[in-house]
N, C-alpha and C. Protein backbone atom coordinates (compact mmCIF):
# COMPACT_ATOMS: atom_id res chain seq x y z
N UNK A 1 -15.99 10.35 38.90
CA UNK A 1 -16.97 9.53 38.24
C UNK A 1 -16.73 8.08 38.57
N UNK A 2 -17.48 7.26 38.53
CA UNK A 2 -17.79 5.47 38.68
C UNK A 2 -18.36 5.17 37.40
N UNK A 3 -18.05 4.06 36.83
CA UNK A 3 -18.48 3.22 35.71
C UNK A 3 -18.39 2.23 36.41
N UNK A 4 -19.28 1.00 36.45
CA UNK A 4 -20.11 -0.43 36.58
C UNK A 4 -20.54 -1.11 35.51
N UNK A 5 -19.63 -1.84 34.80
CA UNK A 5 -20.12 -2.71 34.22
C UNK A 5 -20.76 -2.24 32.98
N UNK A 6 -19.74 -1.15 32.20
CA UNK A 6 -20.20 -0.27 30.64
C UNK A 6 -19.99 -1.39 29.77
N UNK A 7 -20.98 -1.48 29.09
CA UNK A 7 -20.47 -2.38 28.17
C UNK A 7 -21.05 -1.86 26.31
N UNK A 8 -20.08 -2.02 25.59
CA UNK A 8 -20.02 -1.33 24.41
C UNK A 8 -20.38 -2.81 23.32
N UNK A 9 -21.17 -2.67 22.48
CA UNK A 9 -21.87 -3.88 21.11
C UNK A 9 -21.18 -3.25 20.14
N UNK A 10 -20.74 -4.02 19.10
CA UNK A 10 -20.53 -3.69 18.17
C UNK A 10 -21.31 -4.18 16.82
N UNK A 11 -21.21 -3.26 15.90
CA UNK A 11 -22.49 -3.92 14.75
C UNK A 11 -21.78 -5.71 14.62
N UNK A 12 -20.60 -6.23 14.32
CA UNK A 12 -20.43 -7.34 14.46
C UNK A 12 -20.50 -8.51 15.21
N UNK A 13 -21.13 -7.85 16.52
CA UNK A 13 -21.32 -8.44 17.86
C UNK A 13 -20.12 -8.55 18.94
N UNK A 14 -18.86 -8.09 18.27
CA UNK A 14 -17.99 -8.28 19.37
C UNK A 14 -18.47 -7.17 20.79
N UNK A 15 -17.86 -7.92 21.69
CA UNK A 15 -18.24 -6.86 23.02
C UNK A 15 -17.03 -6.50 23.80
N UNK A 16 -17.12 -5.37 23.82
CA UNK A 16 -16.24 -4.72 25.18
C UNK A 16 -16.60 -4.25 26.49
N UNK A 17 -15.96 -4.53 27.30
CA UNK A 17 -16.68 -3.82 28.74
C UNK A 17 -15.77 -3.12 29.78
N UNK A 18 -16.49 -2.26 30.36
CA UNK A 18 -15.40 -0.99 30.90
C UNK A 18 -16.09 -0.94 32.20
N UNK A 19 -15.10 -0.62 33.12
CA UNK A 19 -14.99 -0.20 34.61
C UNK A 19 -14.18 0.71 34.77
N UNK A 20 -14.47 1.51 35.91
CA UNK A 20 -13.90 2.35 36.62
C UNK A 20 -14.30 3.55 36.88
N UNK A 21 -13.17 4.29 37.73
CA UNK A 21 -13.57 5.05 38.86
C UNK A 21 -12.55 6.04 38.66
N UNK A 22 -12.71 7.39 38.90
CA UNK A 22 -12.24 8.91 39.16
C UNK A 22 -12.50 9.43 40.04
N UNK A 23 -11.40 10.37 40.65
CA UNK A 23 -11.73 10.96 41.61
C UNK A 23 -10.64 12.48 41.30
N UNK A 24 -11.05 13.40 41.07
CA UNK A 24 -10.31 14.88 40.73
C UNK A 24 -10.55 15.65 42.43
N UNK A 25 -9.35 16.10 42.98
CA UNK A 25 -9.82 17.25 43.95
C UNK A 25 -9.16 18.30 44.27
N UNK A 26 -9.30 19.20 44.19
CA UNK A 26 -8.91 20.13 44.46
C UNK A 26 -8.14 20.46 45.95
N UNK A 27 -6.65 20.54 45.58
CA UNK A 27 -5.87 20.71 47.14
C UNK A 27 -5.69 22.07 47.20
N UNK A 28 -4.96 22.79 45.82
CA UNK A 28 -5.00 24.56 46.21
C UNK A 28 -5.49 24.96 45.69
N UNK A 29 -5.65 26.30 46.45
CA UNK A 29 -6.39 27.41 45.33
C UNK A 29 -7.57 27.58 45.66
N UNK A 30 -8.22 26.95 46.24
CA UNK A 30 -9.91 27.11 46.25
C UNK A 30 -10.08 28.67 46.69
N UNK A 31 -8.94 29.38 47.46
CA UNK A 31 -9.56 30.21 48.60
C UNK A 31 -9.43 31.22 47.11
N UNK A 32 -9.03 31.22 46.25
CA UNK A 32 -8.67 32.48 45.22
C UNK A 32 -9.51 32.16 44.06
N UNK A 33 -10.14 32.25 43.71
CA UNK A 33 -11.65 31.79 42.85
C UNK A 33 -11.19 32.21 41.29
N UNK A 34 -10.75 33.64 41.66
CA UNK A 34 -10.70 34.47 40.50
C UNK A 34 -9.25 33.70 39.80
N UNK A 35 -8.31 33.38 40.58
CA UNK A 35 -6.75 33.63 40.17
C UNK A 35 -6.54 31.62 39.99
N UNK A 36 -6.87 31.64 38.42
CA UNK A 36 -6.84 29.41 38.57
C UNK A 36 -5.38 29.29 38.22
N UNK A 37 -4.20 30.07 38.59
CA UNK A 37 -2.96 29.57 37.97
C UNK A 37 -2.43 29.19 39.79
N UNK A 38 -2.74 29.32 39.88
CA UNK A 38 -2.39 28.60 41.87
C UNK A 38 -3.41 27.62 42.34
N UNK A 39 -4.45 27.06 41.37
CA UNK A 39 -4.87 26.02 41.10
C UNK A 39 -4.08 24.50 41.33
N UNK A 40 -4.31 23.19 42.35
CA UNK A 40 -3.79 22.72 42.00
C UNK A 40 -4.37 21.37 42.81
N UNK A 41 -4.82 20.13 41.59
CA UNK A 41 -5.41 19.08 41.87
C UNK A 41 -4.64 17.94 41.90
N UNK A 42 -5.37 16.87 42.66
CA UNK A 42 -4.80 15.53 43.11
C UNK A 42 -6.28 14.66 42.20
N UNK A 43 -5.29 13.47 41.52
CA UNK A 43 -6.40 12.48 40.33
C UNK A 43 -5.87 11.30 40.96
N UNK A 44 -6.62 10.65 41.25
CA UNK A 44 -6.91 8.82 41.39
C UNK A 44 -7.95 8.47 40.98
N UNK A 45 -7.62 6.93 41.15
CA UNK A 45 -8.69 6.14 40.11
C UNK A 45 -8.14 5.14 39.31
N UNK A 46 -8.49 4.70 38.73
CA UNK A 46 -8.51 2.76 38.14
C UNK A 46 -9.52 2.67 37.10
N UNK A 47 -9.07 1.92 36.09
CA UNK A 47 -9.95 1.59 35.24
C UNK A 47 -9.64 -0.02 34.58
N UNK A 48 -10.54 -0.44 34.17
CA UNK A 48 -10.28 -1.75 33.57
C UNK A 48 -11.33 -1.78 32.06
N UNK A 49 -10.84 -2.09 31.32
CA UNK A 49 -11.28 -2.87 29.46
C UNK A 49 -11.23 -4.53 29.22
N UNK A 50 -11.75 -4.83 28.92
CA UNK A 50 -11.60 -6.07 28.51
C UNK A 50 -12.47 -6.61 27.58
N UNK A 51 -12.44 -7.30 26.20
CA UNK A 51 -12.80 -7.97 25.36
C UNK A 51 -12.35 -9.77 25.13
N UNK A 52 -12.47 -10.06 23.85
CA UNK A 52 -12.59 -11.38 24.28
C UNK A 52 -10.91 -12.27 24.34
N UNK A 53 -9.90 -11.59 24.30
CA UNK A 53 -8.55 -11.49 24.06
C UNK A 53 -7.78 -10.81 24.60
N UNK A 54 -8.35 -9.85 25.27
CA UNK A 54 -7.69 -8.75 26.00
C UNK A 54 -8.04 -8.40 27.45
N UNK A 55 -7.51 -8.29 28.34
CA UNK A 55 -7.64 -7.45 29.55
C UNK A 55 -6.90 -6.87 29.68
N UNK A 56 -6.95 -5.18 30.12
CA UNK A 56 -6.12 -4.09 30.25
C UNK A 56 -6.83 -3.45 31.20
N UNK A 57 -5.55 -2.79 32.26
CA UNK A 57 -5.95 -2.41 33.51
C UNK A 57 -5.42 -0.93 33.45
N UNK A 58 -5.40 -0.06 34.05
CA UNK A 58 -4.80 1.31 34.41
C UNK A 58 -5.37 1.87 35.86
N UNK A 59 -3.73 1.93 36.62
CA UNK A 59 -4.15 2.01 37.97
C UNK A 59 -3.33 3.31 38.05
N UNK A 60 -3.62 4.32 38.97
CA UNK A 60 -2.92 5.38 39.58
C UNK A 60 -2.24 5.40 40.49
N UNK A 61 -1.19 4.46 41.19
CA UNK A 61 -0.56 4.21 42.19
C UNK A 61 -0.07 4.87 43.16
N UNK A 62 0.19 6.07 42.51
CA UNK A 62 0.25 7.29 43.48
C UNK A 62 -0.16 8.58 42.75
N UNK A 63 -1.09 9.10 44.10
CA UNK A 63 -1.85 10.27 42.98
C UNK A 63 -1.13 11.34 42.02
N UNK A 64 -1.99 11.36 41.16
CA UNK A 64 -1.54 12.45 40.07
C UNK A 64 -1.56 13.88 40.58
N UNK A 65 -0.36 14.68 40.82
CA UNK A 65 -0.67 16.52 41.12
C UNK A 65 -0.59 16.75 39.79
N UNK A 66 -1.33 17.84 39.48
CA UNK A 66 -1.40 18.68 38.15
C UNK A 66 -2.04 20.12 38.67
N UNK A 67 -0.95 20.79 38.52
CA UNK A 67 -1.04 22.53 38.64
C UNK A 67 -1.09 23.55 37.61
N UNK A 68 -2.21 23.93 37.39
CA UNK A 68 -2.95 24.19 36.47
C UNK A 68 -1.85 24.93 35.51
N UNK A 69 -1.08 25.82 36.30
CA UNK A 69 0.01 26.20 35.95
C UNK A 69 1.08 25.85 35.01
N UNK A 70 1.21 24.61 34.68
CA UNK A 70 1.92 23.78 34.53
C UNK A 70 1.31 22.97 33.19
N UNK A 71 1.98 22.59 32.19
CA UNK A 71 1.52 22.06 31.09
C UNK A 71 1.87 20.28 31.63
N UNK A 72 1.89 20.12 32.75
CA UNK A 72 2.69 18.54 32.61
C UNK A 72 2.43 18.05 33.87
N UNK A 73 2.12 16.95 34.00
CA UNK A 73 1.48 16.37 35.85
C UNK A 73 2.91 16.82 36.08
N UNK A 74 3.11 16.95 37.63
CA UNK A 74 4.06 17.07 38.23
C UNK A 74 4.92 16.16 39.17
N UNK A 75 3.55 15.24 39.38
CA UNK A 75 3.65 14.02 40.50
C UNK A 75 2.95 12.83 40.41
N UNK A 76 3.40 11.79 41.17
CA UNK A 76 2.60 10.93 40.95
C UNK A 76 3.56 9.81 39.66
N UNK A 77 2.29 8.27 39.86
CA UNK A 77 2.68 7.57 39.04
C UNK A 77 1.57 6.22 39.05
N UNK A 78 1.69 5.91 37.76
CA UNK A 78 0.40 5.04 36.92
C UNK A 78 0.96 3.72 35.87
N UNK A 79 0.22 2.84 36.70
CA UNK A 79 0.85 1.62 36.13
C UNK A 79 -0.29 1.06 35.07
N UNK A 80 -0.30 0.48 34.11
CA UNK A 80 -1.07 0.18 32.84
C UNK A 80 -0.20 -1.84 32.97
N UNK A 81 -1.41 -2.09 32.59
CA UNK A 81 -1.10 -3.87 32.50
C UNK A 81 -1.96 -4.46 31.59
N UNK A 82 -1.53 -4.84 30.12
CA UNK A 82 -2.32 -5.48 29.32
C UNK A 82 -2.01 -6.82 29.63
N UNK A 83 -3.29 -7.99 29.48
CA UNK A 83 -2.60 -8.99 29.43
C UNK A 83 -1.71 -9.31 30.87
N UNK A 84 -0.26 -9.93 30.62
CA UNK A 84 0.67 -10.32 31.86
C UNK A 84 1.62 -9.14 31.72
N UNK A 85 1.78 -8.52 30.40
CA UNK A 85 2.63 -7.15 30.10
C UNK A 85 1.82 -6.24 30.86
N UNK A 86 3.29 -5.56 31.75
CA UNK A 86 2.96 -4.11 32.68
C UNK A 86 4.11 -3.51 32.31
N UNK A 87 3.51 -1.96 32.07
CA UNK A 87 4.53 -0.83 31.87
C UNK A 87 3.77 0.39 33.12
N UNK A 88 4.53 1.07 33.42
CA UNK A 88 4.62 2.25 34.32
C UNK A 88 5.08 3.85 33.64
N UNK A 89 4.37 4.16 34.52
CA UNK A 89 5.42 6.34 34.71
C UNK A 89 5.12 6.67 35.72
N UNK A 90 5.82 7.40 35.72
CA UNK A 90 6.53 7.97 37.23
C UNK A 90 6.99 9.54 37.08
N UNK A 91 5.91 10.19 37.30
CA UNK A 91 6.26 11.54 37.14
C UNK A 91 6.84 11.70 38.39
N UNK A 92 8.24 12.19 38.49
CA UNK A 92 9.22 11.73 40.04
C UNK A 92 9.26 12.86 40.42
N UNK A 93 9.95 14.04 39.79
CA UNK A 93 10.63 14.93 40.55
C UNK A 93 9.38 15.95 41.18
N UNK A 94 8.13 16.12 40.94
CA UNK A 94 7.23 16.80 41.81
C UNK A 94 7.40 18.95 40.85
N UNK A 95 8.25 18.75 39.90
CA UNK A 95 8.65 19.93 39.24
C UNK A 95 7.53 19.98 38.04
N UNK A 96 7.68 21.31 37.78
CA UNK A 96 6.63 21.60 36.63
C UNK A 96 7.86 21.13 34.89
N UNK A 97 8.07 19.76 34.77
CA UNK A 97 8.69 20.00 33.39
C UNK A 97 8.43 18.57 32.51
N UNK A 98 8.78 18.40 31.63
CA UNK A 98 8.51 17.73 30.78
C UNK A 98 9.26 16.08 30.85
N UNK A 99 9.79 15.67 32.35
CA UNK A 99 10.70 14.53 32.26
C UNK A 99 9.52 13.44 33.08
N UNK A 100 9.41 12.09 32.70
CA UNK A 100 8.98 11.52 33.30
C UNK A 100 10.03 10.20 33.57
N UNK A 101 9.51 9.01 34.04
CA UNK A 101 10.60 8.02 33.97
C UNK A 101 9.38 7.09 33.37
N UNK A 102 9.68 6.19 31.99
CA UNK A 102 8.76 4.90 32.02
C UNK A 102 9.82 3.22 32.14
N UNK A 103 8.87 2.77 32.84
CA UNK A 103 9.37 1.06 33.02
C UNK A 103 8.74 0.51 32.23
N UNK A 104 9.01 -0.65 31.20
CA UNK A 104 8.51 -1.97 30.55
C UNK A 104 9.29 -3.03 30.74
N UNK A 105 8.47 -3.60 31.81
CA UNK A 105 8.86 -4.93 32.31
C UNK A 105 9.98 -4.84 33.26
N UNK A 106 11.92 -5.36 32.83
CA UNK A 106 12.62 -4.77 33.71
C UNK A 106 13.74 -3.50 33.10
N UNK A 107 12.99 -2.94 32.08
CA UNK A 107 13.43 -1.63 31.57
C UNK A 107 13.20 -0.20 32.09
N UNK A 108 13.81 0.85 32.49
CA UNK A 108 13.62 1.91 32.89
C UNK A 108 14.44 2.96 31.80
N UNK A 109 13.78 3.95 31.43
CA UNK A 109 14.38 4.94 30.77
C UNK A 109 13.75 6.31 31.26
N UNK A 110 14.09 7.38 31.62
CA UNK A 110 13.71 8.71 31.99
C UNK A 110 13.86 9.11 29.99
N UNK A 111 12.43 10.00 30.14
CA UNK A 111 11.27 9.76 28.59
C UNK A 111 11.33 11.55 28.84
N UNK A 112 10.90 12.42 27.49
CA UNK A 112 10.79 13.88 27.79
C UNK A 112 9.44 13.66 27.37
N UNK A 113 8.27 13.97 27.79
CA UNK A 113 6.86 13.95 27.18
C UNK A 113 6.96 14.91 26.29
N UNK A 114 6.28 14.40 25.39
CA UNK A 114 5.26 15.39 23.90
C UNK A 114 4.55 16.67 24.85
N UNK A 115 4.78 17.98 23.70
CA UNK A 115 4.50 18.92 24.15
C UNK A 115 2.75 19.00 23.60
């Protein structure tokens, strides 16, 4: 999907406005129609928010794998920037499990995601 310039009113008049772009595709599996657990997609894309105080970005820096198989991206990593504050994840190891790594600012901690 593409968004251009969404822009959201509020009964008080404040305004928000939204951009961005998706892209989902399918790398395996297509040839097995019936069988979606060997399913397995690549996500990019960017988005941006901003109001009258805020700008917040979310970029996909390296694409997202997610195998359907799998309760948890596997790969990939996505940087988020409010403002001059940027935090990251880094789904690293390319494995089906629950570890990611997040950065804020010059902090790094390997995080177990919520089930």
């Amino acid at each position: 999907y593409s968004i251009a310039a969404g822009k959201l009113t509020y009964p008080g008049g404040k305004v928000v406005t939204y951009s961005g772009n998706r892209t989902v595709q399918q790398k395996e599996g297509g040839a097995t129609p019936w069988v979606i657990l060997d399913d397995i997609y690549e996500i990019t894309g960017s988005a941006s928010l901003q109001d009258s105080s805020v700008l917040a970005t979310v970029a996909i820096k390296s694409a997202l794998i997610r195998k359907i198989a799998c309760n948890y991206v596997s790969k990939g990593s996505v940087e988020l920037t409010v403002n001059s504050f940027k935090a990251s994840i880094d789904y690293v190891t390319g494995d089906c499990d629950d570890k990611a790594v997040l950065t804020v600012g010059d902090k790094t901690k390997e995080i177990t995601l919520p089930k």
